[in-house]
Protein backbone atom coordinates (compact mmCIF):
# COMPACT_ATOMS: atom_id res chain seq x y z
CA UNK A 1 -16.75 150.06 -59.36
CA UNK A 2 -19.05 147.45 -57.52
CA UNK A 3 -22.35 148.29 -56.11
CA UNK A 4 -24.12 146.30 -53.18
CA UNK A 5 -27.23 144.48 -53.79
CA UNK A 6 -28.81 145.91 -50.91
CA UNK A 7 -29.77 149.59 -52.07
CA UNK A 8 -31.58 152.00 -50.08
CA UNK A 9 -31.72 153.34 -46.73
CA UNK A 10 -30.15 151.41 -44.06
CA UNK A 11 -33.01 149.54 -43.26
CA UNK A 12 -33.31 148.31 -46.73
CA UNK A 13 -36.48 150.24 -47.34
CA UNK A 14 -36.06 153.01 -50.20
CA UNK A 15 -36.14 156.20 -48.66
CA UNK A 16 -38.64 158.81 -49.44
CA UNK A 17 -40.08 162.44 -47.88
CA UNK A 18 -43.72 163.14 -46.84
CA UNK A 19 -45.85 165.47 -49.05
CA UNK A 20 -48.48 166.66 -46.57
CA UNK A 21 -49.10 170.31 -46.16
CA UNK A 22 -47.59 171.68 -42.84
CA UNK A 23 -49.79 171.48 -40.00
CA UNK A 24 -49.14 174.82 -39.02
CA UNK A 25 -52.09 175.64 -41.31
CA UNK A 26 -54.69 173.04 -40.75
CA UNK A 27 -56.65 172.19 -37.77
CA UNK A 28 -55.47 169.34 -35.82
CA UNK A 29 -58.19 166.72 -36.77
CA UNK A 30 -57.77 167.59 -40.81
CA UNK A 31 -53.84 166.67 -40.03
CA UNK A 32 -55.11 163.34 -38.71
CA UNK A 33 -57.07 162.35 -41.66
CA UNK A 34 -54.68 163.43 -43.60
CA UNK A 35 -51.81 161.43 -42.05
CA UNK A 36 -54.37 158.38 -42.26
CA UNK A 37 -55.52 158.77 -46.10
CA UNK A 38 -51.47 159.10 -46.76
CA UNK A 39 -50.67 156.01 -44.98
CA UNK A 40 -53.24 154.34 -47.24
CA UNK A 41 -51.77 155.32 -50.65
CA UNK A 42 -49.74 153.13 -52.69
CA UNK A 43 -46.52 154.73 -53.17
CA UNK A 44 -44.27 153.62 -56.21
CA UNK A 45 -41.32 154.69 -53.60
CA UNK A 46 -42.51 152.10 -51.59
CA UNK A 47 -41.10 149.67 -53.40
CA UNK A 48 -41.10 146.48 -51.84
CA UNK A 49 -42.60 145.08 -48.71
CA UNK A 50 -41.51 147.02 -45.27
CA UNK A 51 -40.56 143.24 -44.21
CA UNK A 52 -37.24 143.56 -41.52
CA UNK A 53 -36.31 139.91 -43.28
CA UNK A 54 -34.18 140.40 -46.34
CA UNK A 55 -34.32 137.65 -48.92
CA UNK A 56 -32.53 135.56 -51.56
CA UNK A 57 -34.76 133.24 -53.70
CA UNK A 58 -33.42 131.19 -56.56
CA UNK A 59 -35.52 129.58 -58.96
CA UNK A 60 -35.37 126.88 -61.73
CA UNK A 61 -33.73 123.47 -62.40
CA UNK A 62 -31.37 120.78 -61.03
CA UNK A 63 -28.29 123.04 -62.01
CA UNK A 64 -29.76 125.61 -59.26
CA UNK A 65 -31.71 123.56 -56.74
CA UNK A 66 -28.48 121.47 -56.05
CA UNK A 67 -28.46 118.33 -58.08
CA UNK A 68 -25.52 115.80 -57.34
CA UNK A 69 -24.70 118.14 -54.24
CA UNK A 70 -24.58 115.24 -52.27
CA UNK A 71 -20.99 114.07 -53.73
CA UNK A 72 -17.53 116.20 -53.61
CA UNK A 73 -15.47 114.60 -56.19
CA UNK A 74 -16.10 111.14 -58.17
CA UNK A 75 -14.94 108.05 -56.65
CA UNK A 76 -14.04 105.05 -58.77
CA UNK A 77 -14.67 102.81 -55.03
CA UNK A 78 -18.20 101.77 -54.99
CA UNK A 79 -18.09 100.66 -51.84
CA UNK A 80 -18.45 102.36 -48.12
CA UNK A 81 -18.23 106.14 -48.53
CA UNK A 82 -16.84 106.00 -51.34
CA UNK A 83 -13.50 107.80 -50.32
CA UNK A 84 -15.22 110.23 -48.50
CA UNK A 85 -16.77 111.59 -51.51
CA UNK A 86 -20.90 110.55 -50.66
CA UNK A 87 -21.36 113.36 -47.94
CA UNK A 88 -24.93 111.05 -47.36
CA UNK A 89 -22.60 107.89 -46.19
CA UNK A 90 -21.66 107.40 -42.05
CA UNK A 91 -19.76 104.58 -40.68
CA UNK A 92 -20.94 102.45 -38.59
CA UNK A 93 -19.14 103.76 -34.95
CA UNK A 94 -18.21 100.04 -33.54
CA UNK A 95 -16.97 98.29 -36.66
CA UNK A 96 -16.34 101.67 -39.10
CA UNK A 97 -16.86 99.37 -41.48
CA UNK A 98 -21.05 99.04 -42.09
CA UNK A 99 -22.14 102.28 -44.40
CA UNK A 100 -25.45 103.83 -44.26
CA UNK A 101 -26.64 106.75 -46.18
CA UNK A 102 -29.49 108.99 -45.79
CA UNK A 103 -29.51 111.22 -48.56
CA UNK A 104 -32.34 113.42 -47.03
CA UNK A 105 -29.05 114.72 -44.67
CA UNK A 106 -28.41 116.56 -48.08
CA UNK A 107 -31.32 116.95 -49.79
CA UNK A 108 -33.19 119.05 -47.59
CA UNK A 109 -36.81 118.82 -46.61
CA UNK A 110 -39.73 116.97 -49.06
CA UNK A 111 -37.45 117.72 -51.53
CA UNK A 112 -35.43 114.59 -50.95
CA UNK A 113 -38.50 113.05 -51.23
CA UNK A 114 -40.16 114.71 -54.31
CA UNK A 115 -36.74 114.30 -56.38
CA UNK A 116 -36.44 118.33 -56.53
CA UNK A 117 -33.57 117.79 -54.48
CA UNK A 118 -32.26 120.92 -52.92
CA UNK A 119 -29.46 120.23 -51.42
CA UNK A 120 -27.75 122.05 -48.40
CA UNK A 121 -24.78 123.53 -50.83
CA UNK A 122 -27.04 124.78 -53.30
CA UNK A 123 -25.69 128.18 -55.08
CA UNK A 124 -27.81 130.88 -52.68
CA UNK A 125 -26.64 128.92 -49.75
CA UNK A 126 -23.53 129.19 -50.00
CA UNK A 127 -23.05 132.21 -51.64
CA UNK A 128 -21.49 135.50 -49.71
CA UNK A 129 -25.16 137.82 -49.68
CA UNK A 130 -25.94 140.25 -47.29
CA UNK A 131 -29.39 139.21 -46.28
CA UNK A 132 -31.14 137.52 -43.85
CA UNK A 133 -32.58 134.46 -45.99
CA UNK A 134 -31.84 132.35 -48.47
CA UNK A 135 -34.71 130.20 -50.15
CA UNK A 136 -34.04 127.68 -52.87
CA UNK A 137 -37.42 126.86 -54.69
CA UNK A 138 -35.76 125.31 -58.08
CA UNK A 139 -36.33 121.98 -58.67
CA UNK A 140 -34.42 119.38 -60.49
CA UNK A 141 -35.93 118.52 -63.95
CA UNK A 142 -38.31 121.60 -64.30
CA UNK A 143 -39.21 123.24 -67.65
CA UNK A 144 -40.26 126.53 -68.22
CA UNK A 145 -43.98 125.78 -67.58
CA UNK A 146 -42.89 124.71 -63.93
CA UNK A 147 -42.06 128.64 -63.39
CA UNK A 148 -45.46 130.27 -64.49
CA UNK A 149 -48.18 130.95 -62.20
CA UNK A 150 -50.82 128.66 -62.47
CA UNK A 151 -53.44 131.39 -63.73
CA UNK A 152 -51.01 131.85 -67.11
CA UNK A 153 -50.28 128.33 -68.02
CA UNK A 154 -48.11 126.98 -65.15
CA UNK A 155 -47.28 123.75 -64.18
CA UNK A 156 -47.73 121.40 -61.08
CA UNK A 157 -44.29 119.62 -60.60
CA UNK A 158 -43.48 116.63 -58.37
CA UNK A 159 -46.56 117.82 -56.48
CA UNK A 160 -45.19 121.39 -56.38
CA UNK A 161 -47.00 124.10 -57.06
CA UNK A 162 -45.68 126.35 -59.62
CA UNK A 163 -42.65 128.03 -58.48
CA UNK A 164 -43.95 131.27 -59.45
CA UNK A 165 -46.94 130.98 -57.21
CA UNK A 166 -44.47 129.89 -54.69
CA UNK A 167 -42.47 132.23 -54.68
CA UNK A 168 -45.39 134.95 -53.89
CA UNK A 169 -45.99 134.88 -50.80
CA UNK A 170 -42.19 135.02 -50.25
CA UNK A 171 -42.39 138.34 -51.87
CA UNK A 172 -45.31 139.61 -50.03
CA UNK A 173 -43.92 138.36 -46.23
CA UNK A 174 -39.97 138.64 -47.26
CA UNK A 175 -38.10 141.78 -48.67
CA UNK A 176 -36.79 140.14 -51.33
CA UNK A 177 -33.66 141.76 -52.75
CA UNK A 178 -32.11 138.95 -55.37
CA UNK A 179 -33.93 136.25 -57.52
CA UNK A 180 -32.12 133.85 -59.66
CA UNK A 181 -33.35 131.99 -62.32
CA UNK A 182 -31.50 128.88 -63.93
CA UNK A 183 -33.75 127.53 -66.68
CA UNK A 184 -34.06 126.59 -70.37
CA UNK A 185 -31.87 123.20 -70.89
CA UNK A 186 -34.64 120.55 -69.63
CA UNK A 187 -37.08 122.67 -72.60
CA UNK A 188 -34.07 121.74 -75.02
CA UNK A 189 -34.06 118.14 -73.68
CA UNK A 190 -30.89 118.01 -71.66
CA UNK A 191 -31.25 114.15 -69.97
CA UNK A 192 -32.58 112.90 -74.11
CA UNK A 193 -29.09 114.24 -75.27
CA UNK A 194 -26.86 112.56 -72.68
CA UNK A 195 -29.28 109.35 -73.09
CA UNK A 196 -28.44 109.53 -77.16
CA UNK A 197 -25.14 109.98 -76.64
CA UNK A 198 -24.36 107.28 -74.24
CA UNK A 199 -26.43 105.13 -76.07
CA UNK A 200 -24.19 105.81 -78.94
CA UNK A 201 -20.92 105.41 -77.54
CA UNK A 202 -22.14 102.14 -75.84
CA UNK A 203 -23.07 100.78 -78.90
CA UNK A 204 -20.68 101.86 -81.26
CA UNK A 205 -22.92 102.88 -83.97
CA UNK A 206 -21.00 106.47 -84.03
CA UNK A 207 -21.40 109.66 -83.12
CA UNK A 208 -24.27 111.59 -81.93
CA UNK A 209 -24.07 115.14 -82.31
CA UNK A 210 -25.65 115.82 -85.74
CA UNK A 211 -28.60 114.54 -85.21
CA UNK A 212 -28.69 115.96 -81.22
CA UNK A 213 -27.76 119.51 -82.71
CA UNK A 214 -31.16 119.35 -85.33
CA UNK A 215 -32.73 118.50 -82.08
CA UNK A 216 -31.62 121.72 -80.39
CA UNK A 217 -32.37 124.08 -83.27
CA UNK A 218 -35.59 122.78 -83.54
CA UNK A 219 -36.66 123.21 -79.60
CA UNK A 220 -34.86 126.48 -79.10
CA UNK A 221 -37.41 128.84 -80.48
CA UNK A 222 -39.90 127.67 -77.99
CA UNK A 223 -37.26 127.28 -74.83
CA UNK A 224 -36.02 131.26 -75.49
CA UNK A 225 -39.92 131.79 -75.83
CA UNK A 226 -40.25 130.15 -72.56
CA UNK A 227 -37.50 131.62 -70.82
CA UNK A 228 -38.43 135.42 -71.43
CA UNK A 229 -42.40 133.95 -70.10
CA UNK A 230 -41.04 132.51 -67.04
CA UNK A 231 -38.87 136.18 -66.56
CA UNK A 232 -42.16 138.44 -67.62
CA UNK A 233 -43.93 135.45 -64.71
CA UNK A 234 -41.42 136.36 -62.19
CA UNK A 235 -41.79 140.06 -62.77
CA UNK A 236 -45.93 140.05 -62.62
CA UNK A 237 -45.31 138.42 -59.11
CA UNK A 238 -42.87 140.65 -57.50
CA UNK A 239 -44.74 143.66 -59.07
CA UNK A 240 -47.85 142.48 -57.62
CA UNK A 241 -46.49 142.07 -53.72
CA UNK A 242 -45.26 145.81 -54.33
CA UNK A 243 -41.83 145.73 -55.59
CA UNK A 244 -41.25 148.23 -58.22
CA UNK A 245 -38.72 146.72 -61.26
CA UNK A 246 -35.36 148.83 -59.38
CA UNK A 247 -35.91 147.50 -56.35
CA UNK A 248 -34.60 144.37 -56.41
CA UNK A 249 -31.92 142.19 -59.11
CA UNK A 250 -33.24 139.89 -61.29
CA UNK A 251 -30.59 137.15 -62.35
CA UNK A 252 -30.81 135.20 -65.36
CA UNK A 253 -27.84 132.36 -65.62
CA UNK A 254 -26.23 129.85 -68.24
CA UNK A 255 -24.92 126.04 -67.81
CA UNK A 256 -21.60 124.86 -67.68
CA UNK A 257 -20.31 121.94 -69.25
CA UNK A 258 -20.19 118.84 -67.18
CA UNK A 259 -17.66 116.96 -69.98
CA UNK A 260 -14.30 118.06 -70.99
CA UNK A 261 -13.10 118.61 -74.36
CA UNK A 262 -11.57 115.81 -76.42
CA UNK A 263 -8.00 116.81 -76.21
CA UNK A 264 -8.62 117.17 -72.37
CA UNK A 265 -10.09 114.24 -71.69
CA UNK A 266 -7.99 111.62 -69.65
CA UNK A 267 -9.07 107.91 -70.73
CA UNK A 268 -8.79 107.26 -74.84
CA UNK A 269 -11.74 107.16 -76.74
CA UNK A 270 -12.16 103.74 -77.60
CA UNK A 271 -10.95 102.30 -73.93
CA UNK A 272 -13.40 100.96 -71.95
CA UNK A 273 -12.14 102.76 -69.07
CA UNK A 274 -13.91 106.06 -70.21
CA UNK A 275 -17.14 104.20 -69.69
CA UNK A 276 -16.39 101.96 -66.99
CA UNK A 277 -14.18 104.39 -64.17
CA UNK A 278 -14.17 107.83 -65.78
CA UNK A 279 -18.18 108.03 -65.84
CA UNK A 280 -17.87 110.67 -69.56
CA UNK A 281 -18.84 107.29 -72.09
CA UNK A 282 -18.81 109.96 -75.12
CA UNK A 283 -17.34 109.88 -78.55
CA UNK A 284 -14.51 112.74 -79.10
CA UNK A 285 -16.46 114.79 -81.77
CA UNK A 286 -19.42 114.63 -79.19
CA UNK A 287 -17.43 115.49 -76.45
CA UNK A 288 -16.04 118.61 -78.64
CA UNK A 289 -19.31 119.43 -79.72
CA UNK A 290 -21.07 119.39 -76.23
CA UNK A 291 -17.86 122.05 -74.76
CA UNK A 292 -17.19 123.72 -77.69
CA UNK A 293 -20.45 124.14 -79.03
CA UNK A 294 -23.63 123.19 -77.83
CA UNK A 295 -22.98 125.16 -74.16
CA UNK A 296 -22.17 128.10 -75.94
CA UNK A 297 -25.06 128.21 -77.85
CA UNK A 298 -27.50 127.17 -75.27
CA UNK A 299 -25.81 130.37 -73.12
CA UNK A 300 -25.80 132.66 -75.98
CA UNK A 301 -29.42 131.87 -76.46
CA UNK A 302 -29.93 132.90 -72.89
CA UNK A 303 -28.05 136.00 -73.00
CA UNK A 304 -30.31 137.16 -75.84
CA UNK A 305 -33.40 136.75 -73.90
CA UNK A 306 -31.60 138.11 -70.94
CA UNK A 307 -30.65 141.35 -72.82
CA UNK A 308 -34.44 141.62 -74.60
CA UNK A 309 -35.89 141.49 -71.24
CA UNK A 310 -33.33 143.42 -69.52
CA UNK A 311 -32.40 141.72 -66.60
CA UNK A 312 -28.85 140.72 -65.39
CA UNK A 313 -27.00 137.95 -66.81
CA UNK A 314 -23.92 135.33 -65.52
CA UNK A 315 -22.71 133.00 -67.89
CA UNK A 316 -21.43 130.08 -66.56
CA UNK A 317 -20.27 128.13 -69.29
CA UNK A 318 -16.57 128.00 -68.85
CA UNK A 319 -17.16 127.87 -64.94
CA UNK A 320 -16.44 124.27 -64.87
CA UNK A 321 -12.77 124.13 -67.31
CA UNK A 322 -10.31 122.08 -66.58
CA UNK A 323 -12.62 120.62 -63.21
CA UNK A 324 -15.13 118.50 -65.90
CA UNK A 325 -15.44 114.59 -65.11
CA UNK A 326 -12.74 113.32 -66.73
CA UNK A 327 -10.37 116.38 -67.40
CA UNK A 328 -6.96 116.00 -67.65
CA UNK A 329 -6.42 118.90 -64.83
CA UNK A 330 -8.23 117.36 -62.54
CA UNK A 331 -8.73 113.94 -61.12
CA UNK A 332 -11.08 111.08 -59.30
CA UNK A 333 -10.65 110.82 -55.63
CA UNK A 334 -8.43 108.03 -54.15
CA UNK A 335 -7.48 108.94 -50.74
CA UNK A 336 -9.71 111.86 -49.66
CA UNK A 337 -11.35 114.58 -51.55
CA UNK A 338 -10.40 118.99 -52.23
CA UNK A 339 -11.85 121.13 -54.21
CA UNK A 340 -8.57 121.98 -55.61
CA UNK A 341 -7.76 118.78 -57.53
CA UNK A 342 -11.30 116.47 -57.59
CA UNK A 343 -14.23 116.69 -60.45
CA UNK A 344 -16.76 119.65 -60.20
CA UNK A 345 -18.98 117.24 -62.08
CA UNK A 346 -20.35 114.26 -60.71
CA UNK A 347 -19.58 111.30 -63.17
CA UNK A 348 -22.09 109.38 -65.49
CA UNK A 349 -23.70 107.16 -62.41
CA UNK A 350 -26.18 104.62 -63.71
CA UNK A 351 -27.15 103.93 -60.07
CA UNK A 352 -24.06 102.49 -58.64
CA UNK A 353 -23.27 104.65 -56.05
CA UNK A 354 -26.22 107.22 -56.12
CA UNK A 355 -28.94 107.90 -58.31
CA UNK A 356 -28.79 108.65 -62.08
CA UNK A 357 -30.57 111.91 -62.07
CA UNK A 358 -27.28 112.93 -60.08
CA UNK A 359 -25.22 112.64 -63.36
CA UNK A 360 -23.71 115.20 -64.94
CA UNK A 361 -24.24 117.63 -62.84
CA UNK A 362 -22.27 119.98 -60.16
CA UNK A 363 -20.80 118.19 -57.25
CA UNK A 364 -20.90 120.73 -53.47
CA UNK A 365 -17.28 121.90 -55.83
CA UNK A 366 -19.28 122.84 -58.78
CA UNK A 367 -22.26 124.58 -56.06
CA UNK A 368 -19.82 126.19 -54.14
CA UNK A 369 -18.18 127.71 -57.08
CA UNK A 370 -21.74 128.70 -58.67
CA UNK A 371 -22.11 130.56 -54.94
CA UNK A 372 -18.82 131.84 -55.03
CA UNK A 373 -19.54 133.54 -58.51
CA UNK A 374 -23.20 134.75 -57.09
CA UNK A 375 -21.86 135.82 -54.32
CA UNK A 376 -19.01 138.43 -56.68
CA UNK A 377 -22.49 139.44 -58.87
CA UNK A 378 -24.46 140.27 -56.53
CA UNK A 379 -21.30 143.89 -55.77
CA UNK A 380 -22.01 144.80 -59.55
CA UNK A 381 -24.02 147.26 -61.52
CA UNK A 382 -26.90 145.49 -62.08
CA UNK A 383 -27.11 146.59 -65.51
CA UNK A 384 -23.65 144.80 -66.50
CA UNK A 385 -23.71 141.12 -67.31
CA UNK A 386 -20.58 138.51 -66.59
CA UNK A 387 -18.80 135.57 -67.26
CA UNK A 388 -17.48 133.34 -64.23
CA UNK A 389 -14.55 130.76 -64.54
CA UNK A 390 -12.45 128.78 -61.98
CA UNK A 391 -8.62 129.73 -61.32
CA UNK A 392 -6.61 126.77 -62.85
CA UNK A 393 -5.45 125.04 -59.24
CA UNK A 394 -7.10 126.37 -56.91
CA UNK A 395 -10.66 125.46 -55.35
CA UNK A 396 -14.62 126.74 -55.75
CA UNK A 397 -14.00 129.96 -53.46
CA UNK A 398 -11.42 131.43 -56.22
CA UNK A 399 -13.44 132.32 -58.89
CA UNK A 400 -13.35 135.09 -61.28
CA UNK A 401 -15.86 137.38 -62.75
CA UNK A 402 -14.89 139.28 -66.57
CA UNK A 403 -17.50 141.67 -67.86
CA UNK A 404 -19.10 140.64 -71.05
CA UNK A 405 -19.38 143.67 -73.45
């Protein structure tokens, strides 16, 4: 049994009957003070803004805002565009042989600018939502503090105000019906883990993960700590524009793992080719420890807070198996790209083709499949929380939702 996201009366205002004494009984200018004072009175069945303008808004970090959405697949060509995998990259029209790019053709708005990169497949874009708008306010790198308002401890970002104060007067002017929040892995250090473990492979000096789990453990109190703050933030600001806790669904979501598991992992661990084409330059044991067990613990971490603050959750950590850079059932692009065979992942890039920040993160594949899944939430119970994965061989607009019990 599935459940739209837009509850209500048709109009998407909740529906609800006057009170006032019948005007049979009272002289006609009592009825009209009446009828005035009424209008005036906070109702908790009013409960969000009488805006005609549905809303989406998602809020967070690169995995949301649309990091590395400029690529579709990974591309071991350098050069031109990159077998049709930079979606920033035009031909010249006379020679079709001189590339430009202009990334800010993806990247949409300042945000190109700023590095918050949203890009024009981000997860609310493309995701199947009956509403009238859908505003991506994440940006790539944030922390928890980037989420609370300014007045409890938030954060200026890349010259960004705080996305909860942003996302305020969206509530007040919008009817907002759906927020997402994808937060939590830049408070556990996310780009200082990949940097360690590169750094190790490169080197040689061995593996990484010990030390990277005592990391983890160690930040984790204060990320889950974070992560029910920047859910309590989110909550004070829709409550404030008039939204009572029912009236809209509050999403909470989990990472998927960029990097395949040893055994699925096409290039051999000591050949240079795992560093040099496939873009995954990670011991085995790292690479079984980063799939096996540090996504699983980062999304049961989230679940937890998820459940203590009771809002919705979608994990997402197997979302990306068997379509990881590098995986075995998948592969780099050669002639053109599909979503059915290339990388969800963009590769390890240290500025080759793109920009670093890209790395490691999902492709338009792995945003399109993140807005596929949102997209199959959004017709639950709201009180039910889900896992999303891919179908083996087919592309981002086939995936599956399983109820987590």
């Amino acid at each position: 049994m599935s459940l739209n996201v837009l509850a209500g009366s048709p109009t998407g205002r909740p529906h609800h009957r006057s009170s006032f004494p019948s005007a049979l009984h009272l002289p006609p200018v009592l009825v009209l003070v009446l009828a005035l004072a009424w209008a005036l009175v906070p109702s908790s069945a009013q409960a969000s803004p009488h805006s005609s303008v549905s809303a989406a808004v998602t809020l967070g970090d690169s995995f949301i805002s649309g990091e590395a959405g400029r690529w579709q697949g990974n591309s071991p060509d350098p050069t031109l565009c990159r077998h049709g995998t930079d979606r920033a990259c035009t031909l010249d029209a006379t020679t079709g042989l001189i590339p430009s790019y202009d990334t800010s053709s993806v990247y949409l708005g300042e945000s190109d600018a700023d590095g918050c990169h949203r890009s024009d497949v981000s997860e609310v874009i493309t995701a199947a939502l009956p509403v009238d708008e859908r505003i991506n306010i994440a940006c790539s790198g944030a922390v928890t503090a980037n989420i609370f308002r300014a007045s409890q401890g938030g954060e200026v970002y890349k010259t960004e105000a705080s996305q909860a104060d942003q996302l305020a007067p969206i509530a007040a002017a919008k009817n907002v019906k759906l927020v997402v929040l994808s937060i939590g892995g830049n408070d556990l250090g996310f780009s200082s883990i990949i940097t360690a473990c590169l750094e190790a492979y490169a080197t040689r000096l061995g593996t990484c993960n010990a030390a990277q789990q005592a990391t983890v453990d160690a930040a984790m109190p204060a990320a889950r700590a974070g992560v029910g703050k920047a859910i309590d933030e989110i909550r004070a600001v829709m409550a404030e524009a008039g939204y009572s806790s029912g009236s809209y669904r509050l999403v909470l979501q989990s990472y998927p793992s960029p990097v395949p598991r040893a055994a699925e992992n096409r290039y051999p661990e000591q050949d240079d080719t795992r560093l040099l084409v496939g873009g995954c330059p990670f011991y085995d044991a790292d690479l079984d420890w980063a799939r096996d067990s540090l996504v699983p613990q980062i999304s049961s971490n989230l679940k937890s807070v998820a459940d203590a603050k009771g809002v919705q959750f979608m994990s997402l950590q197997d979302a990306f198996q068997g379509r990881e850079a590098c995986a075995t059932a998948s592969s780099q692009v050669l002639t053109f790209p599909t979503g059915s065979t290339s990388e969800w992942a963009r590769f390890l890039d240290l500025g080759v083709q793109g920009v670093k920040e890209e790395s490691l993160h999902p492709n338009r594949y792995g945003q399109r499949a993140f807005g596929d899944c949102l997209g199959l939430l959004q017709t639950t119970l709201k009180t039910r929380d889900f896992a999303c994965r891919n179908t083996p061989g087919l592309g981002p607009d086939q995936m599956q939702l399983t109820r987590i019990y």
